[in-house]
PDB file of N, CA and C in Angstrom:
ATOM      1  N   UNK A   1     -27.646 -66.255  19.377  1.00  0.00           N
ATOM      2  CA  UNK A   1     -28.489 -67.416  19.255  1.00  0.00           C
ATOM      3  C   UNK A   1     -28.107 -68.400  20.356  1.00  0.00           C
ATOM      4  N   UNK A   2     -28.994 -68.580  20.747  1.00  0.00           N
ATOM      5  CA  UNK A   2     -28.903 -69.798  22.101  1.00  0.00           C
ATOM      6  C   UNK A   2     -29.480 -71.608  21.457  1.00  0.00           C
ATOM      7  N   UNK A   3     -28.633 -72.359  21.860  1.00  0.00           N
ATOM      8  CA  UNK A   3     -29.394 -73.722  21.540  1.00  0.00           C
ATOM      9  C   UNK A   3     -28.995 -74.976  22.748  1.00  0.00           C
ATOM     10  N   UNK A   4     -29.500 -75.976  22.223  1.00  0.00           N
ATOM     11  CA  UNK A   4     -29.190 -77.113  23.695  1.00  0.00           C
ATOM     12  C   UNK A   4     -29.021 -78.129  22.642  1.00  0.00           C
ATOM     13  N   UNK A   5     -28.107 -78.452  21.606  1.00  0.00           N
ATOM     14  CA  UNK A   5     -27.730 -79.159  21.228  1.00  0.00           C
ATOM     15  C   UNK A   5     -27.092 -80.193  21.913  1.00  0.00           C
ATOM     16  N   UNK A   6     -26.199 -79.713  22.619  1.00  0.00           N
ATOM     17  CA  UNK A   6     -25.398 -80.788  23.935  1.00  0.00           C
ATOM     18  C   UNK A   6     -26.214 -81.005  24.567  1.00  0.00           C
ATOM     19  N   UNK A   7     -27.516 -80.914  24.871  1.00  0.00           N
ATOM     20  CA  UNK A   7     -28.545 -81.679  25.858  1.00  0.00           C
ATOM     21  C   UNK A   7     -29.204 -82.569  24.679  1.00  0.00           C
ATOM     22  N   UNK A   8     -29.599 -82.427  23.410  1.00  0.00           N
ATOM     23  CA  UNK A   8     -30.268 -83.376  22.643  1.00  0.00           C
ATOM     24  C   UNK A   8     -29.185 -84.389  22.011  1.00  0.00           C
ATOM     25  N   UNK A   9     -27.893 -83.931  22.147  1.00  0.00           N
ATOM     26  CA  UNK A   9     -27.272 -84.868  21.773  1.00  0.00           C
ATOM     27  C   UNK A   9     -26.985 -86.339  22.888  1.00  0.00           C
ATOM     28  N   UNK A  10     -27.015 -86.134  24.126  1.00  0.00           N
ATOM     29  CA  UNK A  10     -26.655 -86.487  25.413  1.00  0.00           C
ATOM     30  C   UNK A  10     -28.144 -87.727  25.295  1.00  0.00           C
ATOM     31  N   UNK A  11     -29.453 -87.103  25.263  1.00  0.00           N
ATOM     32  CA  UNK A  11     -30.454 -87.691  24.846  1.00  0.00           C
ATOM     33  C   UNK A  11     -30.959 -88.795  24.135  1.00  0.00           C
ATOM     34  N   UNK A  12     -29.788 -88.557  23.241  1.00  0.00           N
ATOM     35  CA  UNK A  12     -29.660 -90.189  21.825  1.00  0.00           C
ATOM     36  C   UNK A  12     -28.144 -90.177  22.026  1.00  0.00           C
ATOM     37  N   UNK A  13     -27.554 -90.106  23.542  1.00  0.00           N
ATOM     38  CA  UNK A  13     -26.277 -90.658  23.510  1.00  0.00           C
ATOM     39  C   UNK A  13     -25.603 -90.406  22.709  1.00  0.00           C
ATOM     40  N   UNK A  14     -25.155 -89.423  21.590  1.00  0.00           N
ATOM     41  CA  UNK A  14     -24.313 -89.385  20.395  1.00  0.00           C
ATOM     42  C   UNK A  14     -23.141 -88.141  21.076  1.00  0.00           C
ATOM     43  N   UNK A  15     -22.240 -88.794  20.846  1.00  0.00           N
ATOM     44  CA  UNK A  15     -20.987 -87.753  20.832  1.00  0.00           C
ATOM     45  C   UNK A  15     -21.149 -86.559  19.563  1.00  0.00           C
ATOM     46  N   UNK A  16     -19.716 -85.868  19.773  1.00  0.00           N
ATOM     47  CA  UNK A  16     -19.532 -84.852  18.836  1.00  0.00           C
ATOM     48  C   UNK A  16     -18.995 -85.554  17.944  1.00  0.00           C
ATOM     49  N   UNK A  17     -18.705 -86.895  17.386  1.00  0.00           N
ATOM     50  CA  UNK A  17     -18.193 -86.988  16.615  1.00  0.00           C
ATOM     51  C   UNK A  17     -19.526 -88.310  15.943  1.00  0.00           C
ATOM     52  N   UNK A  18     -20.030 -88.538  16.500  1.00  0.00           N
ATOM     53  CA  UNK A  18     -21.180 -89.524  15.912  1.00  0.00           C
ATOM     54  C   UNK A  18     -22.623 -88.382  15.547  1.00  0.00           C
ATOM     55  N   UNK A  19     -22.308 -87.409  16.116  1.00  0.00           N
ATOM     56  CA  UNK A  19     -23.472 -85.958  15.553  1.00  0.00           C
ATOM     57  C   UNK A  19     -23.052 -85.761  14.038  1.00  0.00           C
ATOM     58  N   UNK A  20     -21.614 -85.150  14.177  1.00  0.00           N
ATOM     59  CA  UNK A  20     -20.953 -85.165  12.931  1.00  0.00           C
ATOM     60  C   UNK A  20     -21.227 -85.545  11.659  1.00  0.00           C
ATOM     61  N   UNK A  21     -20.545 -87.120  11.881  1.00  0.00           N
ATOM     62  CA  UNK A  21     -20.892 -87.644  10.654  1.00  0.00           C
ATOM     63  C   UNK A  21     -22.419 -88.229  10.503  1.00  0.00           C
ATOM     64  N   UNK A  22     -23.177 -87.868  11.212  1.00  0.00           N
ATOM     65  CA  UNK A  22     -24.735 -88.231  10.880  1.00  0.00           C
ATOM     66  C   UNK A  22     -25.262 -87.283   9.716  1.00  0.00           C
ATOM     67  N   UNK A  23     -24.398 -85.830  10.229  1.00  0.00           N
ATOM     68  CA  UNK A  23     -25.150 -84.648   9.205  1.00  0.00           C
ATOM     69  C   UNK A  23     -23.691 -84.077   7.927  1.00  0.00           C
ATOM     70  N   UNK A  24     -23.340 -84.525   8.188  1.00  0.00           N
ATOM     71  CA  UNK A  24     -21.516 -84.432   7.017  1.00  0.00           C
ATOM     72  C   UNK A  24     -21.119 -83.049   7.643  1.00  0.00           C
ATOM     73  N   UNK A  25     -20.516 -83.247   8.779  1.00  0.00           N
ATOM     74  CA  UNK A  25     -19.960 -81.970   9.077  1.00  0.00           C
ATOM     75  C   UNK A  25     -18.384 -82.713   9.976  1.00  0.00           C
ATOM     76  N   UNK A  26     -17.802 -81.678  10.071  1.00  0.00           N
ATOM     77  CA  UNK A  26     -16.795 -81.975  10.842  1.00  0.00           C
ATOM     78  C   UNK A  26     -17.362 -82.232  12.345  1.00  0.00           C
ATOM     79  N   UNK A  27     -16.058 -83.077  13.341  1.00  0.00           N
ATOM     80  CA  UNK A  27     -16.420 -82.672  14.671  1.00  0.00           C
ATOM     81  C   UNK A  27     -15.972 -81.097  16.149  1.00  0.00           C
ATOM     82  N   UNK A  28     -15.606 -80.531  15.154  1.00  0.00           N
ATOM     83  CA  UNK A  28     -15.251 -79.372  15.261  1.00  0.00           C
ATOM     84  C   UNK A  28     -16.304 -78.635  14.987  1.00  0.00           C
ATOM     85  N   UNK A  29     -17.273 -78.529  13.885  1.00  0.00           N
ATOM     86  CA  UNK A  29     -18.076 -77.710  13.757  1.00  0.00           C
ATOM     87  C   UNK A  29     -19.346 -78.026  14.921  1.00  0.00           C
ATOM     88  N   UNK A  30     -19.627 -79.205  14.961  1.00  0.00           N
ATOM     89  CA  UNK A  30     -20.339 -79.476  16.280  1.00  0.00           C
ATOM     90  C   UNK A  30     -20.071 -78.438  17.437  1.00  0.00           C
ATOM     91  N   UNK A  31     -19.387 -79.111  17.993  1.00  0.00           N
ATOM     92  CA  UNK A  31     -18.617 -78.370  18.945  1.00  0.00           C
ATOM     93  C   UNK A  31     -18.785 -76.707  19.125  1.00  0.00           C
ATOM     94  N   UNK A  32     -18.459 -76.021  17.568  1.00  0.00           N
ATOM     95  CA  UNK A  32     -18.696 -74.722  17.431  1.00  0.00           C
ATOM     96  C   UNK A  32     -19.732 -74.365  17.691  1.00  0.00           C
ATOM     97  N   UNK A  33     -20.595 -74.841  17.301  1.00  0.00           N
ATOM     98  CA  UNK A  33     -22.148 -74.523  17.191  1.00  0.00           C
ATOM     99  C   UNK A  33     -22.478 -74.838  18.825  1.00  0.00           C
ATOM    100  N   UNK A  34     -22.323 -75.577  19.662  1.00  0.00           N
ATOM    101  CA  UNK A  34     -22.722 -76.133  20.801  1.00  0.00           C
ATOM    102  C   UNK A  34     -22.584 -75.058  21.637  1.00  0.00           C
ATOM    103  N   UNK A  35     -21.023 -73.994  21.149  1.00  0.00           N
ATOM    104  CA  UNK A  35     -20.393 -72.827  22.436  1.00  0.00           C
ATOM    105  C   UNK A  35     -20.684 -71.805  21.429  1.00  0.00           C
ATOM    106  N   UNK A  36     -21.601 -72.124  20.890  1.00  0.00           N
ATOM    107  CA  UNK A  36     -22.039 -70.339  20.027  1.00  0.00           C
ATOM    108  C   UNK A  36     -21.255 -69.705  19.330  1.00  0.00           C
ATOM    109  N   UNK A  37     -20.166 -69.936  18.950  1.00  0.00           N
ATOM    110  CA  UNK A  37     -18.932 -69.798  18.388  1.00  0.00           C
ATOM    111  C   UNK A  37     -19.921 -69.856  16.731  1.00  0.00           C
ATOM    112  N   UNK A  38     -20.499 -70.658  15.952  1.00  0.00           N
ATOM    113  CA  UNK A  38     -20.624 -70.348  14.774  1.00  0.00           C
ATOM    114  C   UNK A  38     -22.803 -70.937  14.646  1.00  0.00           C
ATOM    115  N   UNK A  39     -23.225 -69.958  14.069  1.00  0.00           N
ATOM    116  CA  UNK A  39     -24.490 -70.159  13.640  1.00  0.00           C
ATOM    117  C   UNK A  39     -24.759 -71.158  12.338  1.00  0.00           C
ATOM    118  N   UNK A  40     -25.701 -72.336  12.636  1.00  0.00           N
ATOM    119  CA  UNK A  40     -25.861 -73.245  11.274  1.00  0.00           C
ATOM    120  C   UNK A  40     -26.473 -72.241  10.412  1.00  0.00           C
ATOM    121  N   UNK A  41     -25.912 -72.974   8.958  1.00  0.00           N
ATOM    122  CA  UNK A  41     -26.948 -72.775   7.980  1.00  0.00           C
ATOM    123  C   UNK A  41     -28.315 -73.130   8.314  1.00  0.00           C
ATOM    124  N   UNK A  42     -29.088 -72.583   7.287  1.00  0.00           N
ATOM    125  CA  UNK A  42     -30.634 -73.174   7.445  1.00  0.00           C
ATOM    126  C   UNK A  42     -30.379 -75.131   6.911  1.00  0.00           C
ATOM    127  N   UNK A  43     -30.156 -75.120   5.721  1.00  0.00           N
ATOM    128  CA  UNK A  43     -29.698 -76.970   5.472  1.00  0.00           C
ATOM    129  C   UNK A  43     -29.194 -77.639   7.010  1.00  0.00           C
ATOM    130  N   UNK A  44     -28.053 -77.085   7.222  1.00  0.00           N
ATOM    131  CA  UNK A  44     -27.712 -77.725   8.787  1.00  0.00           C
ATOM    132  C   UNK A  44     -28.380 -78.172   9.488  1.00  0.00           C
ATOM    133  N   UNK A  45     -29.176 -76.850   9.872  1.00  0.00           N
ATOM    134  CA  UNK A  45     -30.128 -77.014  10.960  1.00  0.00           C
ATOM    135  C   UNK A  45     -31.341 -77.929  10.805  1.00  0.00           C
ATOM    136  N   UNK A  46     -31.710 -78.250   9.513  1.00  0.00           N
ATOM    137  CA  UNK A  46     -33.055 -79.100   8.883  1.00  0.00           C
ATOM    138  C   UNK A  46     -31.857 -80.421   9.012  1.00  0.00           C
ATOM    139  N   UNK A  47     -30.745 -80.865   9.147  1.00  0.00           N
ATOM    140  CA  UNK A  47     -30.701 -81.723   9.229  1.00  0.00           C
ATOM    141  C   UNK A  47     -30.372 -82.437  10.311  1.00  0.00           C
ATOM    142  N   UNK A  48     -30.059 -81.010  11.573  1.00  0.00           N
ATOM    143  CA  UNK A  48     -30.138 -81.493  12.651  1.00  0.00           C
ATOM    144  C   UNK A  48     -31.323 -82.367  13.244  1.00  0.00           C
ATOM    145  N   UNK A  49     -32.676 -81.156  12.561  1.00  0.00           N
ATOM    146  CA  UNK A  49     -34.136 -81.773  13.448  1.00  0.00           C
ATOM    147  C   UNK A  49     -34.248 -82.847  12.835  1.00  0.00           C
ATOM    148  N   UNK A  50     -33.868 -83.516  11.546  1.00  0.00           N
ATOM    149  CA  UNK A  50     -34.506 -84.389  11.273  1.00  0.00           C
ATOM    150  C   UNK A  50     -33.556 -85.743  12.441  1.00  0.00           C
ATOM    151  N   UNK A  51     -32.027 -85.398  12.694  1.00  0.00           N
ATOM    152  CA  UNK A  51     -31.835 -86.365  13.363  1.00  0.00           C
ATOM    153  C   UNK A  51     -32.679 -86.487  14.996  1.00  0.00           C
ATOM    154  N   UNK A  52     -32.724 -85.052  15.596  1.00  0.00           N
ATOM    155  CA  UNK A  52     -33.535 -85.080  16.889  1.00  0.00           C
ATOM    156  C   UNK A  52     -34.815 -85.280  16.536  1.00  0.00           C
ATOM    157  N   UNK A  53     -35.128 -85.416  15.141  1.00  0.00           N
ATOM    158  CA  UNK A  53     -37.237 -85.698  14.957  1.00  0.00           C
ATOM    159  C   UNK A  53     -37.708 -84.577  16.345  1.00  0.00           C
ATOM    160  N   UNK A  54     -37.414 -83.498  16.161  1.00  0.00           N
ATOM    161  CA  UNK A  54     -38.088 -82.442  16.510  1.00  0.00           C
ATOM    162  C   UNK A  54     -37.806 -80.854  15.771  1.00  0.00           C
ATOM    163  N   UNK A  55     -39.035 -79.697  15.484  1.00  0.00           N
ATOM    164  CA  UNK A  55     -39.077 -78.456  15.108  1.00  0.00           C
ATOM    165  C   UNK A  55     -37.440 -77.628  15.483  1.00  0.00           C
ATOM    166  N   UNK A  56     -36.669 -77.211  14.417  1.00  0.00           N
ATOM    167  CA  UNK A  56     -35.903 -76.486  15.048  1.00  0.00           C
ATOM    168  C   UNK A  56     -35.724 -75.450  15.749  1.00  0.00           C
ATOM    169  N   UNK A  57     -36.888 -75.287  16.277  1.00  0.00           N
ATOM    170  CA  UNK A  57     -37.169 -74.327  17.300  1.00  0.00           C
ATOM    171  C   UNK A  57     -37.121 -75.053  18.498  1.00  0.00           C
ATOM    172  N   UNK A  58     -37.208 -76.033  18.718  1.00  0.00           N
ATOM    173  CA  UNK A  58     -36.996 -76.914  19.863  1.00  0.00           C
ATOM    174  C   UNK A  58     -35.573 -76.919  20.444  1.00  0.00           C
ATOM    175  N   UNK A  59     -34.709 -76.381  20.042  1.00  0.00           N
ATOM    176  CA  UNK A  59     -33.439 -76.582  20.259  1.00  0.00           C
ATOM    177  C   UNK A  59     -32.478 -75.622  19.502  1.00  0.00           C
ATOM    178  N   UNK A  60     -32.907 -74.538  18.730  1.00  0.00           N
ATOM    179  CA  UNK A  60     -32.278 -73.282  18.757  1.00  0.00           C
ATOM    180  C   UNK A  60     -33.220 -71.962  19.150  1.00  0.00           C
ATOM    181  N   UNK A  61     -33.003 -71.027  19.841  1.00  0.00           N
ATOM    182  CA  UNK A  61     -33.711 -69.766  20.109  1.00  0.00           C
ATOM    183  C   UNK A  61     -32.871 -68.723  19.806  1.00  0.00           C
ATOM    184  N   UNK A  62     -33.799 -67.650  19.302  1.00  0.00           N
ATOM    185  CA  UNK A  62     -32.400 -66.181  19.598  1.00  0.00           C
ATOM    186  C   UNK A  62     -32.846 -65.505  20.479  1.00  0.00           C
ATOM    187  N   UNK A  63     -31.657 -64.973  21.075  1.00  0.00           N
ATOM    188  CA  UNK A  63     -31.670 -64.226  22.314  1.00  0.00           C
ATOM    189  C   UNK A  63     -32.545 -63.340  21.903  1.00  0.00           C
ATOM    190  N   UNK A  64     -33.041 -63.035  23.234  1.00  0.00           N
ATOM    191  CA  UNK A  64     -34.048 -61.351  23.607  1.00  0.00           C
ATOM    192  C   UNK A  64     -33.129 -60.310  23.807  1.00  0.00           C
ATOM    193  N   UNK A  65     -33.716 -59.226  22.670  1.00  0.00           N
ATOM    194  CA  UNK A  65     -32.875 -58.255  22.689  1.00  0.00           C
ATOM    195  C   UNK A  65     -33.966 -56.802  23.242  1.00  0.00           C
ATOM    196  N   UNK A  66     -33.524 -56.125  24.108  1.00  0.00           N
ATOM    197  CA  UNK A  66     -34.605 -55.271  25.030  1.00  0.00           C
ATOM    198  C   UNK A  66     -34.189 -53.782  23.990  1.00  0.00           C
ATOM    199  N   UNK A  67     -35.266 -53.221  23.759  1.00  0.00           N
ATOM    200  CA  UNK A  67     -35.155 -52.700  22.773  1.00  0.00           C
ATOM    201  C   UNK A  67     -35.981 -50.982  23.217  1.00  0.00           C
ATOM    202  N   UNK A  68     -35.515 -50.221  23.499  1.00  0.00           N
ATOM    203  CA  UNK A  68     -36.163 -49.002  23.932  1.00  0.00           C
ATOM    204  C   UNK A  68     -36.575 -47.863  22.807  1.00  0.00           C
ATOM    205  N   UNK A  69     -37.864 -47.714  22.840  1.00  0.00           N
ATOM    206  CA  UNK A  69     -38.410 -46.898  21.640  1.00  0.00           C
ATOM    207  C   UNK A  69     -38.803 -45.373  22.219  1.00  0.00           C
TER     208      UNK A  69
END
């Protein structure tokens, strides 16, 4: 899974630690999620968009996987 969290965060100026406590997470888990290291829950992620007020598709994708049939 690919996302640009560190670009929407940069956007509304919020650190990893003002992301954090916006959505009750540690600032470590930020962080995780930013280097792909750990995938949000679905809750997470609905509470990410609601802080970026955009679709969470706007800011997570999953990789293309090439697939030979």
């Amino acid at each position: 899974m690919n996302n640009t969290l560190k670009v929407e965060r940069a956007i509304l100026n919020l650190t990893q630690d003002d992301l954090a406590k916006l959505i009750g997470v540690s600032r470590q888990t930020i962080n995780s999620i930013e280097k792909n290291r750990y995938i949000p829950s679905t809750e997470l992620a609905l509470k990410l968009s609601e802080v970026f007020k955009k679709p969470v598709n706007d800011f997570f994708s999953l990789e293309k996987v090439n697939k030979t049939l």
